[in-house]
C-alpha atoms as a PDB file:
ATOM      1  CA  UNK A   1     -94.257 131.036  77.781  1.00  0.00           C
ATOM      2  CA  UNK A   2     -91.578 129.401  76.244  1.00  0.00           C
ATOM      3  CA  UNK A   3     -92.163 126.170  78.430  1.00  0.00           C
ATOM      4  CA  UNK A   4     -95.712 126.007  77.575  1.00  0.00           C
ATOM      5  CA  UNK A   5     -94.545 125.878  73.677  1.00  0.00           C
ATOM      6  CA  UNK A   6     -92.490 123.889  73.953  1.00  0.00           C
ATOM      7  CA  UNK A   7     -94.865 121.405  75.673  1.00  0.00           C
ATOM      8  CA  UNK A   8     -97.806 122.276  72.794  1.00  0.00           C
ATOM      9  CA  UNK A   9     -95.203 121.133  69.620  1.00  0.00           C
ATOM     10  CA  UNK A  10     -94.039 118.089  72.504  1.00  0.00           C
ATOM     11  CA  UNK A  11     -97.956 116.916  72.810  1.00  0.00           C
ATOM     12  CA  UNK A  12     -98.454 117.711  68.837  1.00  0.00           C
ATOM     13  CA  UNK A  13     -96.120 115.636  67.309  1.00  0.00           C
ATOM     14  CA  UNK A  14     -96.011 111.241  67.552  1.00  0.00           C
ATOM     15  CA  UNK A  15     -94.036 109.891  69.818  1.00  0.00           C
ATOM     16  CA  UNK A  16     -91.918 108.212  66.927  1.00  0.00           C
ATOM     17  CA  UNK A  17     -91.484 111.610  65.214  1.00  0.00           C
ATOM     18  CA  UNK A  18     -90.466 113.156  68.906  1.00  0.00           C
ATOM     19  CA  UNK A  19     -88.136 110.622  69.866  1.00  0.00           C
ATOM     20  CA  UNK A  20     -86.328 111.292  66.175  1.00  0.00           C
ATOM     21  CA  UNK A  21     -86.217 114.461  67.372  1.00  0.00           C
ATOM     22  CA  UNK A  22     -84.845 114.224  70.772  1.00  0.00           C
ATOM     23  CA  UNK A  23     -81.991 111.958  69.106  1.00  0.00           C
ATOM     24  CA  UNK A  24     -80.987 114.435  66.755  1.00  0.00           C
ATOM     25  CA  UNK A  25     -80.717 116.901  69.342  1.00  0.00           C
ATOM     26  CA  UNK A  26     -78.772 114.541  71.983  1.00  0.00           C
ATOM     27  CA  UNK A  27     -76.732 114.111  69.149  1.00  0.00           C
ATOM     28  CA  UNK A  28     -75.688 117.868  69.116  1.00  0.00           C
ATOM     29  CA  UNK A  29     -75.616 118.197  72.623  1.00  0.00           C
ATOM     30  CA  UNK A  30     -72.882 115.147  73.252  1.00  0.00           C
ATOM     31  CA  UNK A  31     -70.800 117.064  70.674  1.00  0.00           C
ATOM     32  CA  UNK A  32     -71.309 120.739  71.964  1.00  0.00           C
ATOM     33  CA  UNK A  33     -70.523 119.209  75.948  1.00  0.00           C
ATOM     34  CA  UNK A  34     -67.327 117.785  75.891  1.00  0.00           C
ATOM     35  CA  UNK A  35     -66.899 118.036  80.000  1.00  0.00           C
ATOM     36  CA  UNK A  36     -70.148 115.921  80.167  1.00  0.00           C
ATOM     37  CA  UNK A  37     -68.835 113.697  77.190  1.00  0.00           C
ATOM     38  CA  UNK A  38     -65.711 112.424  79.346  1.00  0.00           C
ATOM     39  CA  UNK A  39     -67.316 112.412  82.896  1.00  0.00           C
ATOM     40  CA  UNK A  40     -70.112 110.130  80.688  1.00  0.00           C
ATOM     41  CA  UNK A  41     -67.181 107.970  78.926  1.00  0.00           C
ATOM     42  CA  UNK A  42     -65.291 107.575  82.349  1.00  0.00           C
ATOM     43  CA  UNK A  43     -68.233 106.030  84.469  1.00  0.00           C
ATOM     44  CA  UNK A  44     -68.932 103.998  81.472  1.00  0.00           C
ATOM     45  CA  UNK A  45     -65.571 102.481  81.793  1.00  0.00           C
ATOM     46  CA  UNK A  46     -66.084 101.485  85.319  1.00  0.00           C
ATOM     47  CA  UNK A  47     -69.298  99.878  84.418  1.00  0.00           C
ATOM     48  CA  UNK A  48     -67.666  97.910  81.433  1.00  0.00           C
ATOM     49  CA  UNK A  49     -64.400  97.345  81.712  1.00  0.00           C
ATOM     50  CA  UNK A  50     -62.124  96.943  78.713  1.00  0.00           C
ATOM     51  CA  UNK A  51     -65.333  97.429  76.563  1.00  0.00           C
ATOM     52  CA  UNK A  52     -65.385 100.353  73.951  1.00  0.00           C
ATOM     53  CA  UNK A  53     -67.687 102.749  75.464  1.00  0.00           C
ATOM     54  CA  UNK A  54     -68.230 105.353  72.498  1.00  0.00           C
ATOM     55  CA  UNK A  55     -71.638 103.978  70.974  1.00  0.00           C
ATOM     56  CA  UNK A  56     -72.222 103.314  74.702  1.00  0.00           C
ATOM     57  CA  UNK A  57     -71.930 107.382  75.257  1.00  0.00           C
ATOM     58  CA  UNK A  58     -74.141 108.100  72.164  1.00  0.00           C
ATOM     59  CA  UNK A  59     -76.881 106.076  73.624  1.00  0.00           C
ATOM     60  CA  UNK A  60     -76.654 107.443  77.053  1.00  0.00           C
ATOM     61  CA  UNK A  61     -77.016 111.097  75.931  1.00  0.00           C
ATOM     62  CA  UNK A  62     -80.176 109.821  73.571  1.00  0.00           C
ATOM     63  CA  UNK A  63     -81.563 108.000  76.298  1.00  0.00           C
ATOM     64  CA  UNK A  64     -81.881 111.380  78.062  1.00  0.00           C
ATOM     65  CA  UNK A  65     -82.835 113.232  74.723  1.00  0.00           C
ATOM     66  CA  UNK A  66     -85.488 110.664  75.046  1.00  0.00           C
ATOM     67  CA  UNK A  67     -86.365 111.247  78.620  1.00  0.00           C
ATOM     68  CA  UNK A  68     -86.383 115.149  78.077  1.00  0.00           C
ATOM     69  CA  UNK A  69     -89.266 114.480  75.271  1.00  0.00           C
ATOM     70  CA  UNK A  70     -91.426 112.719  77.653  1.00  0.00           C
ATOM     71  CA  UNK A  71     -90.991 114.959  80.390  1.00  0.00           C
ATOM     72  CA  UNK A  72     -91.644 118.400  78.678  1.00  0.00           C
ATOM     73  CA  UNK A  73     -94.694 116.492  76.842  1.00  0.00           C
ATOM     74  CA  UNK A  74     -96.109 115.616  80.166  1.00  0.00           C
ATOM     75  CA  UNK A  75     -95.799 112.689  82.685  1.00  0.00           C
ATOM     76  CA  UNK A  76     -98.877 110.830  82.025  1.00  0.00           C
ATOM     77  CA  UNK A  77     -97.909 109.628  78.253  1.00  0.00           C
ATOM     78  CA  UNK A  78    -100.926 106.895  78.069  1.00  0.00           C
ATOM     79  CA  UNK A  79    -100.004 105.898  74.870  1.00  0.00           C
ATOM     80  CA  UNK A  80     -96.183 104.909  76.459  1.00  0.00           C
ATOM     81  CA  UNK A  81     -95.832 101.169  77.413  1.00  0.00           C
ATOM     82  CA  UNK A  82     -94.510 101.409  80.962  1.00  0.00           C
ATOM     83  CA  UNK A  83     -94.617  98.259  82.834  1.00  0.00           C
ATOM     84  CA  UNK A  84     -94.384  98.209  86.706  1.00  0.00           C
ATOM     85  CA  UNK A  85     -92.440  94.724  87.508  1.00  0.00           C
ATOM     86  CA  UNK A  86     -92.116  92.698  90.544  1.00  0.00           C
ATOM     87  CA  UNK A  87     -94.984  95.527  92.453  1.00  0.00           C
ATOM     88  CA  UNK A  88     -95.859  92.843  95.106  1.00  0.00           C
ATOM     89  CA  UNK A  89     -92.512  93.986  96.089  1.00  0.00           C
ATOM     90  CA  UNK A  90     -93.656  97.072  96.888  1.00  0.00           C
ATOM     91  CA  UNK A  91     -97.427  96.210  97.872  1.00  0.00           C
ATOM     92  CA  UNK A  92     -95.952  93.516 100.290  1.00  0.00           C
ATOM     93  CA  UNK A  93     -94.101  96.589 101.655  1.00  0.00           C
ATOM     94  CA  UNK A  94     -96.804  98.613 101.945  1.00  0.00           C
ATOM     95  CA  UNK A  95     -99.221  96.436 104.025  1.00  0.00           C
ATOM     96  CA  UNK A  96     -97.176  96.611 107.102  1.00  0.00           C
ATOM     97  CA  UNK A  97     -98.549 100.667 107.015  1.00  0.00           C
ATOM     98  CA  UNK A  98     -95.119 102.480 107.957  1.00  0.00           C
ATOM     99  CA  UNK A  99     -94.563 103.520 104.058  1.00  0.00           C
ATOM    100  CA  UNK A 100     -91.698 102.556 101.683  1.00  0.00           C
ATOM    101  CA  UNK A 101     -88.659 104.867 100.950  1.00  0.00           C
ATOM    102  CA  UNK A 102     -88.017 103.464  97.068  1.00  0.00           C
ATOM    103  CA  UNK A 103     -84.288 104.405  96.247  1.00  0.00           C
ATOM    104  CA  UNK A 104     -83.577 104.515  92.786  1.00  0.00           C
ATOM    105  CA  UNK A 105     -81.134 106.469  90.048  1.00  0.00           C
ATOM    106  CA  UNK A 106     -80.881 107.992  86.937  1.00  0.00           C
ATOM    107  CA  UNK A 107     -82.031 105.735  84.622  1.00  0.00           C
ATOM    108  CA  UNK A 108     -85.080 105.275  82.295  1.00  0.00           C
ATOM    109  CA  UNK A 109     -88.013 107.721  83.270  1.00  0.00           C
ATOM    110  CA  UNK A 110     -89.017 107.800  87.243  1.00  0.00           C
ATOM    111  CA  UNK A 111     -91.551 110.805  86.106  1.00  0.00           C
ATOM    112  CA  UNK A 112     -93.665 108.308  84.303  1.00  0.00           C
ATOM    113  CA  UNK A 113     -93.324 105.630  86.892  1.00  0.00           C
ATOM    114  CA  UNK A 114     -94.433 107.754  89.779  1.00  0.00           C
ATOM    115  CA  UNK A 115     -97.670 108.827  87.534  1.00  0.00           C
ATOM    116  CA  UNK A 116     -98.482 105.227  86.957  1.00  0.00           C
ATOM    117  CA  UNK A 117     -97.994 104.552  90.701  1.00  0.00           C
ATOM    118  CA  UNK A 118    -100.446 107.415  91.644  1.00  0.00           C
ATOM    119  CA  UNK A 119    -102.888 106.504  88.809  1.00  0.00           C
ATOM    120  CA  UNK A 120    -103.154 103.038  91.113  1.00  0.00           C
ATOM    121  CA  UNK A 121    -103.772 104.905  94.082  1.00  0.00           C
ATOM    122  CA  UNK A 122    -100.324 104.883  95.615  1.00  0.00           C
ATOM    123  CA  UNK A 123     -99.395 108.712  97.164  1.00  0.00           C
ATOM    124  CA  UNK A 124     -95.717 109.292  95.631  1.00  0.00           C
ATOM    125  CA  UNK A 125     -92.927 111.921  97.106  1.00  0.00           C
ATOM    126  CA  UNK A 126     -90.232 112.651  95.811  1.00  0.00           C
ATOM    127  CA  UNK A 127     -87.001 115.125  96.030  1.00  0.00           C
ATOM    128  CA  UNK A 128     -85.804 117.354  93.359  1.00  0.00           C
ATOM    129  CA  UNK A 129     -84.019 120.430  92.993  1.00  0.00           C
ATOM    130  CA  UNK A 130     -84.232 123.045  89.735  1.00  0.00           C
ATOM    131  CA  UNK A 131     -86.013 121.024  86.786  1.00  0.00           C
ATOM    132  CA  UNK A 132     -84.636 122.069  83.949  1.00  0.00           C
ATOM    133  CA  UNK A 133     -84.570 125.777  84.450  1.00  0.00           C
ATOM    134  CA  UNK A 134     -84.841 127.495  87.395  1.00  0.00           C
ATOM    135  CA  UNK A 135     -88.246 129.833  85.934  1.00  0.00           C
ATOM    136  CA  UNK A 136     -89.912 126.264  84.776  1.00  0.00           C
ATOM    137  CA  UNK A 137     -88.974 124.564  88.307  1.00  0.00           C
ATOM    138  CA  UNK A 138     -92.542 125.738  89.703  1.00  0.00           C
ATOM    139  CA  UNK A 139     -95.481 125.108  86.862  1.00  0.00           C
ATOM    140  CA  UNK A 140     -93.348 121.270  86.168  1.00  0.00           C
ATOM    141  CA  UNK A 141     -93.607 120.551  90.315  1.00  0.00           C
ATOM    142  CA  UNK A 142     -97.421 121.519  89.378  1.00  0.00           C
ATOM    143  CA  UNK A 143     -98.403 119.465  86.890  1.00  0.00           C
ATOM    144  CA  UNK A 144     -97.014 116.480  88.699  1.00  0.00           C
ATOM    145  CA  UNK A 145     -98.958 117.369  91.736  1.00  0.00           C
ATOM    146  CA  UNK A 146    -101.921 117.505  89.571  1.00  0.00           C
ATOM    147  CA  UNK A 147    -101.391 113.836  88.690  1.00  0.00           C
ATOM    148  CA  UNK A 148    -100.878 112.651  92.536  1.00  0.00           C
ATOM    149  CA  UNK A 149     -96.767 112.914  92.348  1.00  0.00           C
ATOM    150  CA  UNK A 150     -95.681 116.006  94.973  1.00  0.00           C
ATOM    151  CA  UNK A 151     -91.664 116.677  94.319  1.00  0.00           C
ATOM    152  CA  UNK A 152     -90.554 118.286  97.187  1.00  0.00           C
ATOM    153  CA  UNK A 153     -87.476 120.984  97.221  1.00  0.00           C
ATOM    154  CA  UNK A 154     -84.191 119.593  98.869  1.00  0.00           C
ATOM    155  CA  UNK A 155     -84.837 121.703 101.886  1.00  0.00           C
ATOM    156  CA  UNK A 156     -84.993 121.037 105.750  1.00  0.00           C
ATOM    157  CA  UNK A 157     -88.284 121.397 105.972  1.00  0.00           C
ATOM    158  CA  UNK A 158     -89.186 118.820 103.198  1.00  0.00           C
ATOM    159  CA  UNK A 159     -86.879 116.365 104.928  1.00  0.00           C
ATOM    160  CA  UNK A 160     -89.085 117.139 107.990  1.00  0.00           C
ATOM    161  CA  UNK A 161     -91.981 116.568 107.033  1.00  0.00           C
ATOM    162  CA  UNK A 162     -90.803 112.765 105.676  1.00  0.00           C
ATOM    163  CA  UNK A 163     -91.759 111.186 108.632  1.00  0.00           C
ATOM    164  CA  UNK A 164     -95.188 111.926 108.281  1.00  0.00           C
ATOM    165  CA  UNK A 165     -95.637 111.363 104.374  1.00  0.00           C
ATOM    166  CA  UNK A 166     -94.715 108.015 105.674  1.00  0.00           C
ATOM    167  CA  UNK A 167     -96.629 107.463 108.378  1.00  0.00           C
ATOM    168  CA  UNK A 168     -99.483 107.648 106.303  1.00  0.00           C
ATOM    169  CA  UNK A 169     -97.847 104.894 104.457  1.00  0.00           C
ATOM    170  CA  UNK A 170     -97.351 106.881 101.430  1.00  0.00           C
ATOM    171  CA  UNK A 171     -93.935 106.854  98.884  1.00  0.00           C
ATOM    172  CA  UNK A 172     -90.811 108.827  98.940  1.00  0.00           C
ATOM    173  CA  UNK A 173     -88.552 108.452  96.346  1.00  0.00           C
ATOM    174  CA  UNK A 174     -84.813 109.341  96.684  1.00  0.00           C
ATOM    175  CA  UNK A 175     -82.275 109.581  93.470  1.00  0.00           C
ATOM    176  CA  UNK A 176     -79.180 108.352  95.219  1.00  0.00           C
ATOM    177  CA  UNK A 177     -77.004 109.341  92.772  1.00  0.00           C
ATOM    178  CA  UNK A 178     -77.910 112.578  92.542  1.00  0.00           C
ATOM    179  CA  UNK A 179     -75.903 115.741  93.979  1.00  0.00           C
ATOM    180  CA  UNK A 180     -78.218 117.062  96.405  1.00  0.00           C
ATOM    181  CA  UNK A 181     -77.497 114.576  99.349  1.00  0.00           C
ATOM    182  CA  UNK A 182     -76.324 115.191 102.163  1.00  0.00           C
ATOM    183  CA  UNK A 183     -73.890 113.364 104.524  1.00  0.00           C
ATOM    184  CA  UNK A 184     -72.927 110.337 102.449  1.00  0.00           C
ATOM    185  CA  UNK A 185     -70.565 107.659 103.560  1.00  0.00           C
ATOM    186  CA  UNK A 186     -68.305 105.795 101.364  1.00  0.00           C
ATOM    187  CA  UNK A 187     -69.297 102.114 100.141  1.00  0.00           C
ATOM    188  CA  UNK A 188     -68.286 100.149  97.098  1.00  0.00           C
ATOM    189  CA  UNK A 189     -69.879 100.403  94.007  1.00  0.00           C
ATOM    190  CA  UNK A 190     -69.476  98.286  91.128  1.00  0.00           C
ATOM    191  CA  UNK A 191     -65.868  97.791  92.320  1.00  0.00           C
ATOM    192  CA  UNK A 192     -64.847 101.379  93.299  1.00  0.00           C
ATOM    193  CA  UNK A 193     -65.511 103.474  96.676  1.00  0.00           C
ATOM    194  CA  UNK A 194     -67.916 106.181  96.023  1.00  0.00           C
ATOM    195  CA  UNK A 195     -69.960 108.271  98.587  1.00  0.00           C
ATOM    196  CA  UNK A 196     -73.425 107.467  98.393  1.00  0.00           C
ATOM    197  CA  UNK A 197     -76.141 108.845 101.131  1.00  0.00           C
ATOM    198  CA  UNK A 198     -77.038 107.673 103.328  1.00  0.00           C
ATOM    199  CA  UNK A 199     -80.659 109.234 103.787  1.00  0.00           C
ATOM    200  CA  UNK A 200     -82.579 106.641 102.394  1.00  0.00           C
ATOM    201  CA  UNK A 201     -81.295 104.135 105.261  1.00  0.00           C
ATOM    202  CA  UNK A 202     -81.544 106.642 108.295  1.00  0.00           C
ATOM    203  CA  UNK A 203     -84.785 107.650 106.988  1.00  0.00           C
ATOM    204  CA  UNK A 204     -86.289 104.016 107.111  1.00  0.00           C
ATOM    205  CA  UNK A 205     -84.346 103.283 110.306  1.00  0.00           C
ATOM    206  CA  UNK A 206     -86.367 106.232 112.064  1.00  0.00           C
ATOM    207  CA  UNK A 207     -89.990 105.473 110.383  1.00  0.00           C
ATOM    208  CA  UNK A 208     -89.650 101.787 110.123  1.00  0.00           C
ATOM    209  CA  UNK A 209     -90.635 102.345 106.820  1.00  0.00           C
ATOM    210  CA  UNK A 210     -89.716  99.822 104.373  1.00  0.00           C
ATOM    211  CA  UNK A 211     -86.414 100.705 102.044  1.00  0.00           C
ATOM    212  CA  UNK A 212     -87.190  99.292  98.851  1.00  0.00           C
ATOM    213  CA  UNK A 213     -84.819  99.632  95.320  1.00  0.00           C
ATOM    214  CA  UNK A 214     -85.824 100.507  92.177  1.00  0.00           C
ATOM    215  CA  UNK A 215     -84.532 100.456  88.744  1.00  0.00           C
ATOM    216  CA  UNK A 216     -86.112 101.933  85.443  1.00  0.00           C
ATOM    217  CA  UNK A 217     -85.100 100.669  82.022  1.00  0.00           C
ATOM    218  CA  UNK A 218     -86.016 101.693  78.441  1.00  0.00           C
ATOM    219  CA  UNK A 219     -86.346  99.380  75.494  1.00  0.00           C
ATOM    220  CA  UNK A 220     -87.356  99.625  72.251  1.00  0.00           C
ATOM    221  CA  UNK A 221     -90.943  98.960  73.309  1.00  0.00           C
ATOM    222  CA  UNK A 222     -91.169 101.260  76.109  1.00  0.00           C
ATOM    223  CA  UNK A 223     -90.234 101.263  79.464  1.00  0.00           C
ATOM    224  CA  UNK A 224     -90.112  99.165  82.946  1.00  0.00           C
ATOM    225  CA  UNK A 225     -89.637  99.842  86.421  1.00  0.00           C
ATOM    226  CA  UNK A 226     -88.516  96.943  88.576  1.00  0.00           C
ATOM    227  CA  UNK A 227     -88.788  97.206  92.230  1.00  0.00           C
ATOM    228  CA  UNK A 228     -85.926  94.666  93.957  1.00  0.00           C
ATOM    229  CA  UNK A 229     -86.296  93.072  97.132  1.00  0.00           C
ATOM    230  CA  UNK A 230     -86.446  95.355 100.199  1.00  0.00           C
ATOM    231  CA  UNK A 231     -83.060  95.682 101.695  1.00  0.00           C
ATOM    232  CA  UNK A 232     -83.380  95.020 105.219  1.00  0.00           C
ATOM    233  CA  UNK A 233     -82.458  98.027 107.796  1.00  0.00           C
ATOM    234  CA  UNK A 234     -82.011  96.727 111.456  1.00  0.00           C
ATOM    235  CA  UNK A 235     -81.636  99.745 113.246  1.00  0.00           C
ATOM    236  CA  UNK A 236     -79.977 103.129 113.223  1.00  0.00           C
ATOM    237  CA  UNK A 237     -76.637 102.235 114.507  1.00  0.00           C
ATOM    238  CA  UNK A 238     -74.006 104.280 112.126  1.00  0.00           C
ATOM    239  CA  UNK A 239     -72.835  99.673 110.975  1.00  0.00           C
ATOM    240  CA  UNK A 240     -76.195  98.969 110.492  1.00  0.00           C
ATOM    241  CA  UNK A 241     -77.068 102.160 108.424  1.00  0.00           C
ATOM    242  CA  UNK A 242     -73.718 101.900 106.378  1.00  0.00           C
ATOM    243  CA  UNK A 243     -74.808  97.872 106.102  1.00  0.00           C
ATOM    244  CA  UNK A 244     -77.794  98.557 104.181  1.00  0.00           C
ATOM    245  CA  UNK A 245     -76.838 101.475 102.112  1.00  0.00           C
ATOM    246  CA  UNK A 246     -73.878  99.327 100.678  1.00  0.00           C
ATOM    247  CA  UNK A 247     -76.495  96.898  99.944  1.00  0.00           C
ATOM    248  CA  UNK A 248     -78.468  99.308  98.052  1.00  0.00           C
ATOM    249  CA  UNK A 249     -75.451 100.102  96.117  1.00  0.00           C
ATOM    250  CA  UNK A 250     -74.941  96.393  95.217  1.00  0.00           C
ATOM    251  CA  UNK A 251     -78.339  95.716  94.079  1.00  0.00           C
ATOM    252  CA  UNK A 252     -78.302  99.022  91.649  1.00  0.00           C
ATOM    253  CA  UNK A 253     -75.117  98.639  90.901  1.00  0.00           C
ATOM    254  CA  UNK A 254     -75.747  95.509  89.403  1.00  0.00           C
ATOM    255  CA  UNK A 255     -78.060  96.815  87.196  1.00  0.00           C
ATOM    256  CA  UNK A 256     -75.873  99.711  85.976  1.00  0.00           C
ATOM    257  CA  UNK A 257     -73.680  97.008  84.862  1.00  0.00           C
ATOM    258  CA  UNK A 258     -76.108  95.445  83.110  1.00  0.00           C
ATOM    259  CA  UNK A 259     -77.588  98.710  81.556  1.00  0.00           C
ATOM    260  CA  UNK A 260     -74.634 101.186  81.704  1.00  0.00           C
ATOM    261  CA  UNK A 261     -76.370 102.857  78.481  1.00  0.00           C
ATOM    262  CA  UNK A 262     -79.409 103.765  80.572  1.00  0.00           C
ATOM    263  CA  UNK A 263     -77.593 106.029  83.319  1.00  0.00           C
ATOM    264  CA  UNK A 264     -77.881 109.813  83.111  1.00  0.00           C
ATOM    265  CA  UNK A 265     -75.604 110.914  84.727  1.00  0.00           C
ATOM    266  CA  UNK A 266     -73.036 113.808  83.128  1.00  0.00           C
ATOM    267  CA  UNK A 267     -70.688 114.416  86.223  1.00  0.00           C
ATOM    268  CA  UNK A 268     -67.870 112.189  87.473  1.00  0.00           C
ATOM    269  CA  UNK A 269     -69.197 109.477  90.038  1.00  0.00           C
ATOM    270  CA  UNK A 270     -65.949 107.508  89.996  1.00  0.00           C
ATOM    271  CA  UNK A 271     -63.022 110.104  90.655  1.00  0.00           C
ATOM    272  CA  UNK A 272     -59.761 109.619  88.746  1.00  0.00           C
ATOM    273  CA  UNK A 273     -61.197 106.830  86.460  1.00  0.00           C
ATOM    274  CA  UNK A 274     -61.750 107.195  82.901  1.00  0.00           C
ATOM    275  CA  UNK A 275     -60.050 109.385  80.481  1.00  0.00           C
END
């Protein structure tokens, strides 16, 4: 019920009015979290150095106000400009059959890039654990499904049935900055040693699917997803798979640097750094 009003007054009001909204609230919530205020203010020090970082935290906790409007209101947001870049990245991918396995993180608004994806006829997977709240996790998976976007729950079975999402040279997308990975490796990122997964690799190792990056910006005009060139996996020795997930983590790491407002991400990445 209370999910279901909350997306009514989301879908009533303009986007303008909800995004004022959203930063009023952010607002509140980087005040009222101060654990998530200092593990947000000590990745942002990695990314920028000597920089000060505390407009940089305000904008990272809007930025996810923002993203919190959009995805209560509903991921197909017509009206939004979202711009898929560089997608004969990803086509180019895709015509060799064996699927892509697009890695991406925490920035901008996947949800809507994945509906925009589907809306051209591309099949999109992707991995997420409790949305939101637990009681909403169920009717959210739902109405993606509905618009040709299937999130699948971090279990064994889901990372089973991979192989053949691909095979049918369909889209899985894995956050790899996210907490719910599984045997990670360490490999440099922007400068520090952090453990990353390494699914993404040892998935396309196994399916010969194609392991493609993404990143997702916002801007005052909307939003863009980028896909970056396809990092190349050469087989499923443990060198080879540790090869091309420090890749990965050089290519988005360069655009964290770049963007370090746009990350979303409220726990520590880069132990004993910041304040």
């Amino acid at each position: 019920m209370l999910l279901a009003a909350l997306t009514g007054m989301a879908r009533t009001v303009p986007l303008d009015v909800g995004y004022r909204l959203a930063e009023l609230l952010s607002d509140g919530h980087r005040v009222l979290h101060p654990g998530r205020r200092r593990a947000v203010e000590g990745n942002l020090r990695v990314l920028v150095g000597d920089r000060d970082v505390k407009g940089l935290v305000g904008e990272v906790f809007r930025n996810y106000g923002r993203f919190l409007f959009e995805f209560i209101r509903g991921p197909e947001l017509p009206e939004l400009d979202y711009v898929l870049e560089n997608r004969e990245v990803l086509d180019r991918a895709r015509a060799r059959g064996r699927g892509v396995v697009l890695a991406v993180v925490h920035t901008g608004n996947w949800e809507i890039g994945g509906a925009r994806l589907a809306a051209s006829g591309v099949r999109v997977h992707a991995v997420a654990g409790t949305q939101l709240r637990e009681a909403w996790t169920d009717e959210l998976r739902r109405r993606q499904e509905r618009i040709g976007v299937r999130i699948l729950p971090p279990t064994g079975t889901a990372f089973r049935e991979m192989p053949r999402i691909l095979a049918r040279n369909e889209v899985v997308a894995l956050l790899i900055d996210g907490n719910l990975f599984r045997r990670g490796i360490p490999v440099p990122l922007c400068g520090h040693e952090v453990e990353l997964p390494a699914g993404p690799a040892r998935l396309a190792a196994r399916t010969g699917a194609a392991l493609v990056p993404a990143f997702s910006v916002r801007s005052p005009h909307g939003l863009r997803a980028r896909f970056l060139d396809e990092v190349p996996v050469r087989d499923a020795r443990p060198e080879a798979i540790r090869r091309a997930t420090t890749e990965l983590a050089d290519r988005l790491g360069e655009r964290l640097v770049e963007h370090p407002e746009q990350w979303m991400i409220f726990r520590r990445v880069f132990e004993g750094r910041g304040s």
